[in-house]
PDB file of N, CA and C in Angstrom:
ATOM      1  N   UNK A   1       0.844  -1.185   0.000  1.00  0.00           N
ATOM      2  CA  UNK A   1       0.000   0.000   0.000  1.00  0.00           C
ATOM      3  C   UNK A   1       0.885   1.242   0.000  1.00  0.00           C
ATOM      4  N   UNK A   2       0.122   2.023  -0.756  1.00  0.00           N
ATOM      5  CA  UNK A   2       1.249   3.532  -1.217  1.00  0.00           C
ATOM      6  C   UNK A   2       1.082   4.235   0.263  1.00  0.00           C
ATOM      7  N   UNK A   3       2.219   5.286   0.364  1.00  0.00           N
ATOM      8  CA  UNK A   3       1.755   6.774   1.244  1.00  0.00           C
ATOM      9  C   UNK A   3       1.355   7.499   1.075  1.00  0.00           C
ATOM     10  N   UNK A   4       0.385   7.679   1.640  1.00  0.00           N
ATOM     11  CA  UNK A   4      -0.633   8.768   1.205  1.00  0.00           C
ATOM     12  C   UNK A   4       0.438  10.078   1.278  1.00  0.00           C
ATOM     13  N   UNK A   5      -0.655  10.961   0.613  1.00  0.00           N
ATOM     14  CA  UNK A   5       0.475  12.490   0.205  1.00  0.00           C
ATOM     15  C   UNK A   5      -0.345  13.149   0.738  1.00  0.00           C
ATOM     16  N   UNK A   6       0.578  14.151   1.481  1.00  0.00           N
ATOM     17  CA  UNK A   6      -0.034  15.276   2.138  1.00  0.00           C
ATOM     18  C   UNK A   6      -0.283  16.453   1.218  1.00  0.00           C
ATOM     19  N   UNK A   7      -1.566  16.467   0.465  1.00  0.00           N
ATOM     20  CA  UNK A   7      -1.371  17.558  -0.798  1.00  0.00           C
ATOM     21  C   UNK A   7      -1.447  19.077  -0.417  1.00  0.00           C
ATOM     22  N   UNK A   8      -1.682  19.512   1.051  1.00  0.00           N
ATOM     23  CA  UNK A   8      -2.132  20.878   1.241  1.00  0.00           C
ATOM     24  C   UNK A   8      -0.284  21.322   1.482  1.00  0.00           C
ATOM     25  N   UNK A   9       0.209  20.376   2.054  1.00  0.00           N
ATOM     26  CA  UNK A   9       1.670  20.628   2.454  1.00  0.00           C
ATOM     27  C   UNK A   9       2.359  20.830   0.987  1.00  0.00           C
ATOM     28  N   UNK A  10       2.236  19.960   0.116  1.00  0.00           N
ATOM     29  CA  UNK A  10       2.855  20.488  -1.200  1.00  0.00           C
ATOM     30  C   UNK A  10       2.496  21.655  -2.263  1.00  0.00           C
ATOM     31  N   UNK A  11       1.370  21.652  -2.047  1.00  0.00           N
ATOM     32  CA  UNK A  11       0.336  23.137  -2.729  1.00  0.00           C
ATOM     33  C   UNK A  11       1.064  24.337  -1.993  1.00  0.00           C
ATOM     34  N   UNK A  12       1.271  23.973  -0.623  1.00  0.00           N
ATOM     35  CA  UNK A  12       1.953  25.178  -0.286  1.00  0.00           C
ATOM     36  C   UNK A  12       3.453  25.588  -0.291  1.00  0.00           C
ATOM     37  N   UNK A  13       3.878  24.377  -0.293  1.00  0.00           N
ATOM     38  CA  UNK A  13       5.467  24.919  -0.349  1.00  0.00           C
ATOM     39  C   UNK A  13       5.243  25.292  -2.320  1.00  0.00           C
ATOM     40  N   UNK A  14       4.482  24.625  -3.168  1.00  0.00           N
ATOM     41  CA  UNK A  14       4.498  25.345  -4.521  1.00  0.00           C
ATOM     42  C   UNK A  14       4.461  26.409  -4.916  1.00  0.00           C
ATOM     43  N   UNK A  15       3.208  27.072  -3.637  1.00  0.00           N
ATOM     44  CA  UNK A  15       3.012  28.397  -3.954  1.00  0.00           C
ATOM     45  C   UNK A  15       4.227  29.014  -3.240  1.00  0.00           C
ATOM     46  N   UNK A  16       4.572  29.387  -2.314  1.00  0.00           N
ATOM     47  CA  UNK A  16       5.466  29.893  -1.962  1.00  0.00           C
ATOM     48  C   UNK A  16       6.512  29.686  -3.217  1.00  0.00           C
ATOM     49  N   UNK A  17       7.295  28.806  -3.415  1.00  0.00           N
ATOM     50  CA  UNK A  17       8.073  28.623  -4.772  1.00  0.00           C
ATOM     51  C   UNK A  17       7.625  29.958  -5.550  1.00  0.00           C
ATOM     52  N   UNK A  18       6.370  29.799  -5.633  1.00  0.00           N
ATOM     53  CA  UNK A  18       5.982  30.625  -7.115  1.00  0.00           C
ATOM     54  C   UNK A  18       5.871  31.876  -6.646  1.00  0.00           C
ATOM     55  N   UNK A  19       5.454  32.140  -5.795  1.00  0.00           N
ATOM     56  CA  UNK A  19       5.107  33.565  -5.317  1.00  0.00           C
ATOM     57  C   UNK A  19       7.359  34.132  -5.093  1.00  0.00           C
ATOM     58  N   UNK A  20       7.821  33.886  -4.813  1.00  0.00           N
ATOM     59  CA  UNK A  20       9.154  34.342  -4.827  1.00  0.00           C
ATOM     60  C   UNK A  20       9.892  34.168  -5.758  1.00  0.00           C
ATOM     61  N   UNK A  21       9.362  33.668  -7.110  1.00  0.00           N
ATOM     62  CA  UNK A  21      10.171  33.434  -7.955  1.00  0.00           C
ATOM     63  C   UNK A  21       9.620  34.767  -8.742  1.00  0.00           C
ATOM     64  N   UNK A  22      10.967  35.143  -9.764  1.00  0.00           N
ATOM     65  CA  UNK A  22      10.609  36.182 -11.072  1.00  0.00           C
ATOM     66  C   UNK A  22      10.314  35.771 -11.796  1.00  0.00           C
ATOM     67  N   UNK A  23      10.689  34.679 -12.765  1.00  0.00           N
ATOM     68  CA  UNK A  23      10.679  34.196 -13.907  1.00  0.00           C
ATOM     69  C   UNK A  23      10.220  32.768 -13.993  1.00  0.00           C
ATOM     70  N   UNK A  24       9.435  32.538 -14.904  1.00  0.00           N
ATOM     71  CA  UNK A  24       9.300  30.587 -15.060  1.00  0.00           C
ATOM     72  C   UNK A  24       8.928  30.598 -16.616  1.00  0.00           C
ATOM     73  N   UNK A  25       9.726  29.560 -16.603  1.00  0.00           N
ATOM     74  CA  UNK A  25      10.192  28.901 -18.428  1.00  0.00           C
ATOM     75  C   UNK A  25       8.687  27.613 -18.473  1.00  0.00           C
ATOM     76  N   UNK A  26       8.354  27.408 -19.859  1.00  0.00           N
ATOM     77  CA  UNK A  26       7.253  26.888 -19.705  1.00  0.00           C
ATOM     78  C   UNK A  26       7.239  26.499 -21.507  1.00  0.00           C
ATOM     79  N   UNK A  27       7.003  24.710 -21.342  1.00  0.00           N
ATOM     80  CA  UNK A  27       7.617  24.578 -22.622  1.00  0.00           C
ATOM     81  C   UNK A  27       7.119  22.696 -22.464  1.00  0.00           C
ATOM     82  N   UNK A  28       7.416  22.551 -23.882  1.00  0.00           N
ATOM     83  CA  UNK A  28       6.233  21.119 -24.274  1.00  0.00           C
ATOM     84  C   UNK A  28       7.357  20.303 -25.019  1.00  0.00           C
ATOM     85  N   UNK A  29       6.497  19.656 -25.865  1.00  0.00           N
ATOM     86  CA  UNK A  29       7.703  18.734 -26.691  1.00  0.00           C
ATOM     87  C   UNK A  29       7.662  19.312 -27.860  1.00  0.00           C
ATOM     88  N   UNK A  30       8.758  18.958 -28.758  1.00  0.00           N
ATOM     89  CA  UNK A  30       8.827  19.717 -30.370  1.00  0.00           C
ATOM     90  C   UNK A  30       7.458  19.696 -30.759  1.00  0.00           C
ATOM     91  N   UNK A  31       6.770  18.018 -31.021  1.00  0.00           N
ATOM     92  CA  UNK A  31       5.525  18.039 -31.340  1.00  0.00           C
ATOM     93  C   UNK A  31       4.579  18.768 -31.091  1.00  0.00           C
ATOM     94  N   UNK A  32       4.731  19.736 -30.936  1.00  0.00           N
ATOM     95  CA  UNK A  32       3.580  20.674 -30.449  1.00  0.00           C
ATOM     96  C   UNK A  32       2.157  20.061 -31.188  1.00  0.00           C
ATOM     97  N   UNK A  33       1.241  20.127 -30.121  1.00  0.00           N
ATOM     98  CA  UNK A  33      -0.096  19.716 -29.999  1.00  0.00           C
ATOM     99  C   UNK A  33      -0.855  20.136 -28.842  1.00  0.00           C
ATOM    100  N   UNK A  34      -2.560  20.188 -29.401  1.00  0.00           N
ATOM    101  CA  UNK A  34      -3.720  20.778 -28.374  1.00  0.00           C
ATOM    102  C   UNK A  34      -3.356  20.313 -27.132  1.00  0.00           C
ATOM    103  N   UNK A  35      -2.626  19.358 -26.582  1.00  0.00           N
ATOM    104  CA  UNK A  35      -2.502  19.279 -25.139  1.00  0.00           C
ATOM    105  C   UNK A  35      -1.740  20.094 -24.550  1.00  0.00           C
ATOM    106  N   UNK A  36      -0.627  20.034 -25.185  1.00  0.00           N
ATOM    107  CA  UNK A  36       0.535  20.787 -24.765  1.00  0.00           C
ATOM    108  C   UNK A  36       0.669  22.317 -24.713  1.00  0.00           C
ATOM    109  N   UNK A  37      -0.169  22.797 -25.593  1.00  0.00           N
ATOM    110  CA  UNK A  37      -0.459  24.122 -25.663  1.00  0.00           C
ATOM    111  C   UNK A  37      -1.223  24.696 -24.540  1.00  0.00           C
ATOM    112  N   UNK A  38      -2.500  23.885 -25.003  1.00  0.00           N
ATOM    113  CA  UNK A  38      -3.633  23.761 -23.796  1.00  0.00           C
ATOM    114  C   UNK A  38      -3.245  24.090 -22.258  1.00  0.00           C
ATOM    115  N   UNK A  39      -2.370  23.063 -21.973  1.00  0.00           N
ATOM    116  CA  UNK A  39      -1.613  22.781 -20.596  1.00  0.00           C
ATOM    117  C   UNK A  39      -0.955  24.255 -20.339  1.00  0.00           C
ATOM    118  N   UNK A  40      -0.002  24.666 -21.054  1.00  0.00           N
ATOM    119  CA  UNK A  40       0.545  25.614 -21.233  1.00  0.00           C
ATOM    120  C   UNK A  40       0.166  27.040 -20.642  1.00  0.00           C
ATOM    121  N   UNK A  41      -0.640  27.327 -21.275  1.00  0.00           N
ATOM    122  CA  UNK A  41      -1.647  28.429 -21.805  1.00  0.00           C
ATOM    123  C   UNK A  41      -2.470  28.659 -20.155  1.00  0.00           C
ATOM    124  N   UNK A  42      -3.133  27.753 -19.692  1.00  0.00           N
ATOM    125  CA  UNK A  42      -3.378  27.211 -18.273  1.00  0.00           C
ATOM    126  C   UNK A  42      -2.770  27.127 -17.041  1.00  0.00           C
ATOM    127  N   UNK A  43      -1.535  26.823 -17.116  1.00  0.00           N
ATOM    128  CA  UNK A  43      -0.665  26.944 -15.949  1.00  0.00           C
ATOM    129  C   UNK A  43       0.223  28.362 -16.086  1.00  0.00           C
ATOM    130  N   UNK A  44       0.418  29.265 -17.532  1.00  0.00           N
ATOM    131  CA  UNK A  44       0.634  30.437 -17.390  1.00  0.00           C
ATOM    132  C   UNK A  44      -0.678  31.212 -16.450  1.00  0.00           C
ATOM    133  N   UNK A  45      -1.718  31.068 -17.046  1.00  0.00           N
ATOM    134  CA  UNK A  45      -2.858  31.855 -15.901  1.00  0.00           C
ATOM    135  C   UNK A  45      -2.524  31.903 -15.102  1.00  0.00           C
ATOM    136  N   UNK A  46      -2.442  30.307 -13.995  1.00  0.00           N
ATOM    137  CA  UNK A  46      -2.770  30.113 -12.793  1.00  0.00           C
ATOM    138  C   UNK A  46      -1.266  30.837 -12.372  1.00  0.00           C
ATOM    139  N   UNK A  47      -0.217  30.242 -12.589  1.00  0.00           N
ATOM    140  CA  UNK A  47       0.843  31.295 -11.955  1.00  0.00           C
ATOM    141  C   UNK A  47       0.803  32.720 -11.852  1.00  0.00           C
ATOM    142  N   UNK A  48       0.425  33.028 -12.925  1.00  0.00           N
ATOM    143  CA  UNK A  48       0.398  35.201 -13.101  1.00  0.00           C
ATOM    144  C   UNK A  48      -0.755  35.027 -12.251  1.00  0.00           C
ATOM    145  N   UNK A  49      -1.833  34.647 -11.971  1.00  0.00           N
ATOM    146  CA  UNK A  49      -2.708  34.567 -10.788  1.00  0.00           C
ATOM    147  C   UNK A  49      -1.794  34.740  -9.618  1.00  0.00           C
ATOM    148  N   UNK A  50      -0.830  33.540  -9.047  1.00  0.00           N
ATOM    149  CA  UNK A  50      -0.474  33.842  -8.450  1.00  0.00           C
ATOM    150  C   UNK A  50       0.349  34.538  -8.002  1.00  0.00           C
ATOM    151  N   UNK A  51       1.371  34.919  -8.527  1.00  0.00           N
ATOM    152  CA  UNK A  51       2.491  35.702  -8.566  1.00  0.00           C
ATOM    153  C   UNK A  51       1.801  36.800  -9.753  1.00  0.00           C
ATOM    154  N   UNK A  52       1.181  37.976 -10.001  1.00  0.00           N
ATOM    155  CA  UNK A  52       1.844  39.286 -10.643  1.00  0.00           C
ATOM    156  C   UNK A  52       2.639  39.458 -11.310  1.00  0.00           C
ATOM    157  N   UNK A  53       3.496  39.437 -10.883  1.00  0.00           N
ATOM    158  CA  UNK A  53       5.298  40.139 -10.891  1.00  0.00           C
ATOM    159  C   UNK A  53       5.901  39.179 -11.395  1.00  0.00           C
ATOM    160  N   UNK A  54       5.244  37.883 -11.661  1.00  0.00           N
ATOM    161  CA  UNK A  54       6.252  36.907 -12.515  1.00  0.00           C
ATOM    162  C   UNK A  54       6.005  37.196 -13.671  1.00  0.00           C
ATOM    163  N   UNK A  55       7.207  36.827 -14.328  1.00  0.00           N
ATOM    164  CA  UNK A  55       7.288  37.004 -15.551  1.00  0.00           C
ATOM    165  C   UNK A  55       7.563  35.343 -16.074  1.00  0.00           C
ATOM    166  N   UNK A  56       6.194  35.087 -17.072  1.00  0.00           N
ATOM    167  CA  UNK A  56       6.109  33.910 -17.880  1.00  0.00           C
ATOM    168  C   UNK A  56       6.139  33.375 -18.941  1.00  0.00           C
ATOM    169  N   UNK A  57       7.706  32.850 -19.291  1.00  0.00           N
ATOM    170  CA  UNK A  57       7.815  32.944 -20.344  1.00  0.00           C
ATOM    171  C   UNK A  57       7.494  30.942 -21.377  1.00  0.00           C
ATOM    172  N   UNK A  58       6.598  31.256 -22.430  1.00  0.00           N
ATOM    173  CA  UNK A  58       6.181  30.117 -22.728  1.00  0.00           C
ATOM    174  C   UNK A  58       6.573  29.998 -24.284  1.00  0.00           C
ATOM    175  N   UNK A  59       7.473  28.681 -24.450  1.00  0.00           N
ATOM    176  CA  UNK A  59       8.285  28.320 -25.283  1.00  0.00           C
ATOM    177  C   UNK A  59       7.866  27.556 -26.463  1.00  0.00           C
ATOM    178  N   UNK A  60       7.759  26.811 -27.757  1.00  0.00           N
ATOM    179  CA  UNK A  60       7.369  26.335 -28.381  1.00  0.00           C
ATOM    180  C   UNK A  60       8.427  26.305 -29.730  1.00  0.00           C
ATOM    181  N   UNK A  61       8.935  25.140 -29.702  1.00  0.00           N
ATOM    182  CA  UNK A  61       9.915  24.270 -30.904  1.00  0.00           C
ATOM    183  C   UNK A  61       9.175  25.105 -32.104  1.00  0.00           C
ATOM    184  N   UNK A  62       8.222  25.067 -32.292  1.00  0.00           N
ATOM    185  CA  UNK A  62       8.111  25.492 -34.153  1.00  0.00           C
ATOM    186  C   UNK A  62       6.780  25.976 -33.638  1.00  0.00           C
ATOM    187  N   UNK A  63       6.406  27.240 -34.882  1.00  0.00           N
ATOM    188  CA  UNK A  63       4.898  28.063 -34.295  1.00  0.00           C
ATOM    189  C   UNK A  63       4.156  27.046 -34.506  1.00  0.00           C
ATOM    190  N   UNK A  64       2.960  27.496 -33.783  1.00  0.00           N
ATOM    191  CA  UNK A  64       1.687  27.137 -33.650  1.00  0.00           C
ATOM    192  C   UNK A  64       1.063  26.719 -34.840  1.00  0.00           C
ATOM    193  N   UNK A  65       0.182  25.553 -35.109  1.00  0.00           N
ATOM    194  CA  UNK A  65      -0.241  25.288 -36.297  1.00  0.00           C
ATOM    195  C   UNK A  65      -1.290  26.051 -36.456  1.00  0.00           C
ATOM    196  N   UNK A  66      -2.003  26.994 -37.189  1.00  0.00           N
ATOM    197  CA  UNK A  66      -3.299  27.473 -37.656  1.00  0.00           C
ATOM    198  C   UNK A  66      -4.116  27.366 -36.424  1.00  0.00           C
ATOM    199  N   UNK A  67      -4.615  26.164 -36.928  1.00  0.00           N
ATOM    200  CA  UNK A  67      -5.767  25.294 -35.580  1.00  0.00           C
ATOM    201  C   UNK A  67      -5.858  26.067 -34.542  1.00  0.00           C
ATOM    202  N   UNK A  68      -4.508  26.323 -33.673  1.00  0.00           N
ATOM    203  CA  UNK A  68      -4.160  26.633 -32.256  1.00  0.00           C
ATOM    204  C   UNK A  68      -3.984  28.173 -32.113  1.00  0.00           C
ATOM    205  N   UNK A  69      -4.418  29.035 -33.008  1.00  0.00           N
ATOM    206  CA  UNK A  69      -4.014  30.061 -32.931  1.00  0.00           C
ATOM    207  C   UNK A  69      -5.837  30.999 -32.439  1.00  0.00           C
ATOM    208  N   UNK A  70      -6.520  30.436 -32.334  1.00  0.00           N
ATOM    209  CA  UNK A  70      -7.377  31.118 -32.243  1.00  0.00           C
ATOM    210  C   UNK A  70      -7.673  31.381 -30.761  1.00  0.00           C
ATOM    211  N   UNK A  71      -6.830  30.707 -29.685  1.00  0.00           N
ATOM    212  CA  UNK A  71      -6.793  30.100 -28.355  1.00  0.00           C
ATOM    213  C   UNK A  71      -6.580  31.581 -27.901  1.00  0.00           C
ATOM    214  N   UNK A  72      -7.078  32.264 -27.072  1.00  0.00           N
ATOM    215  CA  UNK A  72      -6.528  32.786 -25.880  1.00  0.00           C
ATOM    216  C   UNK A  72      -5.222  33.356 -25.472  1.00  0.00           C
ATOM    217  N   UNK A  73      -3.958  33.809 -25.493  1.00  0.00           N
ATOM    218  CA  UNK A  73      -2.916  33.685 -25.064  1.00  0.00           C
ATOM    219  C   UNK A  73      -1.824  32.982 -25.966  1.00  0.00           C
ATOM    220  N   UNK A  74      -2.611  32.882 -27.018  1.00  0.00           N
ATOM    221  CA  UNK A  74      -1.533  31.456 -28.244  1.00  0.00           C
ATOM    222  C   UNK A  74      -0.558  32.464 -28.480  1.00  0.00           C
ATOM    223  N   UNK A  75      -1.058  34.106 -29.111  1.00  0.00           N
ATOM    224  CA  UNK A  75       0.637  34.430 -29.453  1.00  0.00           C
ATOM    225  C   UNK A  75       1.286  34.896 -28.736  1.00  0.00           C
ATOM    226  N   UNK A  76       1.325  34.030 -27.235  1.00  0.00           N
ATOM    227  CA  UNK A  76       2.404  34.447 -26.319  1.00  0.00           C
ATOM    228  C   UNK A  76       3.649  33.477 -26.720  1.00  0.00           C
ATOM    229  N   UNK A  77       3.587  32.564 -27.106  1.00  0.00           N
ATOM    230  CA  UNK A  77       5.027  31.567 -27.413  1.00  0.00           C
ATOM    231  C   UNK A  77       5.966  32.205 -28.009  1.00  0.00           C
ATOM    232  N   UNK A  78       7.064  31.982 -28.003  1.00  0.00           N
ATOM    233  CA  UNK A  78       8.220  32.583 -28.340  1.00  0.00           C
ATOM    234  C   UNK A  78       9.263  30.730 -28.726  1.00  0.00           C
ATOM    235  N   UNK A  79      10.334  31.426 -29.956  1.00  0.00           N
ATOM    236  CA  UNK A  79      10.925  30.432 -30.182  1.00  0.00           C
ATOM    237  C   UNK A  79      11.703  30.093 -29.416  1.00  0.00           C
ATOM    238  N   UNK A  80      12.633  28.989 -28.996  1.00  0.00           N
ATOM    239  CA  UNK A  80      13.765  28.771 -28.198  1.00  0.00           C
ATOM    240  C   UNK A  80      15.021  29.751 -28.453  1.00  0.00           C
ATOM    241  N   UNK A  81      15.043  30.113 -29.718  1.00  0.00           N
ATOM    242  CA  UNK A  81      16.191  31.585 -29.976  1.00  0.00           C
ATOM    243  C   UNK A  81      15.749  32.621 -29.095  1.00  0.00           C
ATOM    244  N   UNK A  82      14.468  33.220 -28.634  1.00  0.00           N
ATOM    245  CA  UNK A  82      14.294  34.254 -28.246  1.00  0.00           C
ATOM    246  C   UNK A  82      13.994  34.103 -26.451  1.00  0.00           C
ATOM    247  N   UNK A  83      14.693  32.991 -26.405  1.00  0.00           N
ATOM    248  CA  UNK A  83      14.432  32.639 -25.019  1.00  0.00           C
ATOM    249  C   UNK A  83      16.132  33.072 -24.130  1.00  0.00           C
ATOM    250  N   UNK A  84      16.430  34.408 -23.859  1.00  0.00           N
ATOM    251  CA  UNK A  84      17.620  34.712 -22.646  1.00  0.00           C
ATOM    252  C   UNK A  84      17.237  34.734 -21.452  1.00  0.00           C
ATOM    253  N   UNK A  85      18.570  34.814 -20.717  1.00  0.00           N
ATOM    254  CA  UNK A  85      18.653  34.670 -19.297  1.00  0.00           C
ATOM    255  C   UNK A  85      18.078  33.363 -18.620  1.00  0.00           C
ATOM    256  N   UNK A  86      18.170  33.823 -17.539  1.00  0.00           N
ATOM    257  CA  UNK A  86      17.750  32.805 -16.278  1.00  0.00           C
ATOM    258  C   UNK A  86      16.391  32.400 -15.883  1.00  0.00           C
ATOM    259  N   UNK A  87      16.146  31.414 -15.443  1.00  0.00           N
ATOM    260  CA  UNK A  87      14.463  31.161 -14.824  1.00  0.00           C
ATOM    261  C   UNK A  87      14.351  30.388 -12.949  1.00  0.00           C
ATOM    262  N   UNK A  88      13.853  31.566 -12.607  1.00  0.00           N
ATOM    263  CA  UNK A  88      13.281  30.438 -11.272  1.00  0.00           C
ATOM    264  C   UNK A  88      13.024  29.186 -11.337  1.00  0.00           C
ATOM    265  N   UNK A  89      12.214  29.174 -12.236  1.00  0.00           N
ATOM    266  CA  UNK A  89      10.992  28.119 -12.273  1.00  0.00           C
ATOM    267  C   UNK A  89      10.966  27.245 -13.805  1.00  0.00           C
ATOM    268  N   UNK A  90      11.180  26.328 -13.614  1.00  0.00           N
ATOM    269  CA  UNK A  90      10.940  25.810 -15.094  1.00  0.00           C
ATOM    270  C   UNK A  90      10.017  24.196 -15.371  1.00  0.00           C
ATOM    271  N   UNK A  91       8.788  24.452 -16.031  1.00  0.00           N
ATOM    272  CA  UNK A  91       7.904  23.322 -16.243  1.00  0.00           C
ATOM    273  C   UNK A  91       7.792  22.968 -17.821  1.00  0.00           C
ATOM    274  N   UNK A  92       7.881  21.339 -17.785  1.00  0.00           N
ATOM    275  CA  UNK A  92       7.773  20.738 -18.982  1.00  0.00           C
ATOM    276  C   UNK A  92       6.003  20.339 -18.980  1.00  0.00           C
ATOM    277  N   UNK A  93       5.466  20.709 -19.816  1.00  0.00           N
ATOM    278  CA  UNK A  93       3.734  19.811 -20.033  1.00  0.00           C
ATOM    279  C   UNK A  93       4.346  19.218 -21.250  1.00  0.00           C
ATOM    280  N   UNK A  94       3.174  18.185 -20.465  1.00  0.00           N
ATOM    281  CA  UNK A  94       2.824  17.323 -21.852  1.00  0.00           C
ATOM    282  C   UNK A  94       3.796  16.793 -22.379  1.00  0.00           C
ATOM    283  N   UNK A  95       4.690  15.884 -21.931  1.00  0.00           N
ATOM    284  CA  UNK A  95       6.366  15.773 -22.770  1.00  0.00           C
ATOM    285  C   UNK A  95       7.081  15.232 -21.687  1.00  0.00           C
ATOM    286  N   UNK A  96       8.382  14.576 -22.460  1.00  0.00           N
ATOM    287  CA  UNK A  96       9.342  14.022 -21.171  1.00  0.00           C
ATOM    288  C   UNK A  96      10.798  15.059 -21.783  1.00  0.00           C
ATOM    289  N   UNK A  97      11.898  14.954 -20.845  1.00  0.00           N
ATOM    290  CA  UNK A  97      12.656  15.810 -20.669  1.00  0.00           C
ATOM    291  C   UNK A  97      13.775  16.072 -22.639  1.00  0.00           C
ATOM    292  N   UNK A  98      13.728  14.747 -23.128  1.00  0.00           N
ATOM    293  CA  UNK A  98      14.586  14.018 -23.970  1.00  0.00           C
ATOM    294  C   UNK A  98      13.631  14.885 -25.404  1.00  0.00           C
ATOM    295  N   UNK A  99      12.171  15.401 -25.392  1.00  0.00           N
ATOM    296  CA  UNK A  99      11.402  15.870 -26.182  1.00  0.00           C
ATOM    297  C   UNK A  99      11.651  17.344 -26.512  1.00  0.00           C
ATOM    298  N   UNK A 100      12.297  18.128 -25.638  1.00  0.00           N
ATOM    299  CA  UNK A 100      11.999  19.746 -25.252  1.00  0.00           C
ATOM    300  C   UNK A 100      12.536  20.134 -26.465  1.00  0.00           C
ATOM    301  N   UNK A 101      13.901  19.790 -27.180  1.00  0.00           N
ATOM    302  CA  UNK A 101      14.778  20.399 -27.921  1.00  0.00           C
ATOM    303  C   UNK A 101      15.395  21.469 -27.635  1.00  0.00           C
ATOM    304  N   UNK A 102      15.461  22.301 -28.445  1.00  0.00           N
ATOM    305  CA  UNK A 102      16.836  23.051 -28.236  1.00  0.00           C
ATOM    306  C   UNK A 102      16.697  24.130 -26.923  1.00  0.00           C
ATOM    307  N   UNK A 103      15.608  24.318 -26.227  1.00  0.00           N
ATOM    308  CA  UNK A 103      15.194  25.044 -24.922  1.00  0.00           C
ATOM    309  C   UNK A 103      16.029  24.198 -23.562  1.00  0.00           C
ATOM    310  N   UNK A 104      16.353  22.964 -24.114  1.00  0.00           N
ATOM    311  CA  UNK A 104      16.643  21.708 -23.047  1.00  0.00           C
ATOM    312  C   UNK A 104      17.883  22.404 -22.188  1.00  0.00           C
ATOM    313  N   UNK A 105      18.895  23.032 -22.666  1.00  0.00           N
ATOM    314  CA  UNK A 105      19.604  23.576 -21.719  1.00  0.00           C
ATOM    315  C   UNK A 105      19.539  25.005 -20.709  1.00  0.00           C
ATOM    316  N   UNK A 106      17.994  25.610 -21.526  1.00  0.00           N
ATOM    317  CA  UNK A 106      17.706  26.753 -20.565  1.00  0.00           C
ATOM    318  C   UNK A 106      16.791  26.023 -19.447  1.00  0.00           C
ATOM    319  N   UNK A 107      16.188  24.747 -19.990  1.00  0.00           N
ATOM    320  CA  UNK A 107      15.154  24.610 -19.170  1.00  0.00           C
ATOM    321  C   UNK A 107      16.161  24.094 -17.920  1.00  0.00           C
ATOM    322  N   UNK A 108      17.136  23.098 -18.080  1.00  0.00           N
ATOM    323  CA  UNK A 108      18.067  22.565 -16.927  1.00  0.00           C
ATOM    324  C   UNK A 108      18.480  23.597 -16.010  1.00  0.00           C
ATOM    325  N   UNK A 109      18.828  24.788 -16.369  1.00  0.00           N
ATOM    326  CA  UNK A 109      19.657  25.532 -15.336  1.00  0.00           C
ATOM    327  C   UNK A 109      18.729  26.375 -14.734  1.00  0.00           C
ATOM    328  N   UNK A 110      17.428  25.797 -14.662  1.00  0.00           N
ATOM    329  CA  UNK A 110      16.182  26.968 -14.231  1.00  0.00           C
ATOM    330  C   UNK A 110      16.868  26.321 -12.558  1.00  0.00           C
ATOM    331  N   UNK A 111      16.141  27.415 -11.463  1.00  0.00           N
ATOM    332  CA  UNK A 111      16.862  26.900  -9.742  1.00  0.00           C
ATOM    333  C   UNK A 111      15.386  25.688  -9.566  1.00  0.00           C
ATOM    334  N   UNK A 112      14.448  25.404 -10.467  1.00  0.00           N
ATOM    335  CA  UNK A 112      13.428  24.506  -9.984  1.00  0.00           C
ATOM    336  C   UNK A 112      12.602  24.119 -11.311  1.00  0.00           C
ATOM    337  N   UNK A 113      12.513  22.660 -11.317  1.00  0.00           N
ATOM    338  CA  UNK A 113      12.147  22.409 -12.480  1.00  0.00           C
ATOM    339  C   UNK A 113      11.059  21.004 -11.951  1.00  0.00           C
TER     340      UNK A 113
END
């Protein structure tokens, strides 16, 4: 039998994370697809919800196909070229680490990933 997880204890040390961080990198697999975007697009909210003052930056291997552009927030992506500096915070959706491409070494040196 598993251990149960204390989820209010991890929600909160998250937020805290987020609320003191400046910056969070936010990024999918090359394949870009409706999940990954989706996901994306969603957990940018909820952070600038929580944190203001963060600055969220959301990444994407090759633009958006047509389809995905009618979304909300879609032309916030930026290519992995236009991605400088440092990140607090860095989340992969939708994707495993080996998928990110060429963002893969900004996303590593984020202080939390």
């Amino acid at each position: 039998m598993s251990e149960a997880i204390d989820w209010s204890a991890t929600i909160a040390e998250l937020h805290g994370i987020v609320t003191r961080s400046r910056r969070a990198l936010l990024t999918g697999p090359v394949e870009v697809d409706g999940d990954s975007i989706g996901a994306t697009l969603a957990l940018a909210t909820i952070l600038e919800r929580a944190n203001p003052e963060l600055e969220v930056v959301a990444v994407s291997a090759v633009p958006l196909p047509q389809r995905y552009r009618f979304l909300e927030g879609a032309d916030r992506f930026v290519a992995p070229s236009a991605v400088t500096g440092t990140f607090d915070l860095a989340f992969l959706l939708d994707g495993v680490r080996h998928r990110i491409g060429k963002v893969g070494p900004t996303f590593d040196s984020a202080d939390v990933r």
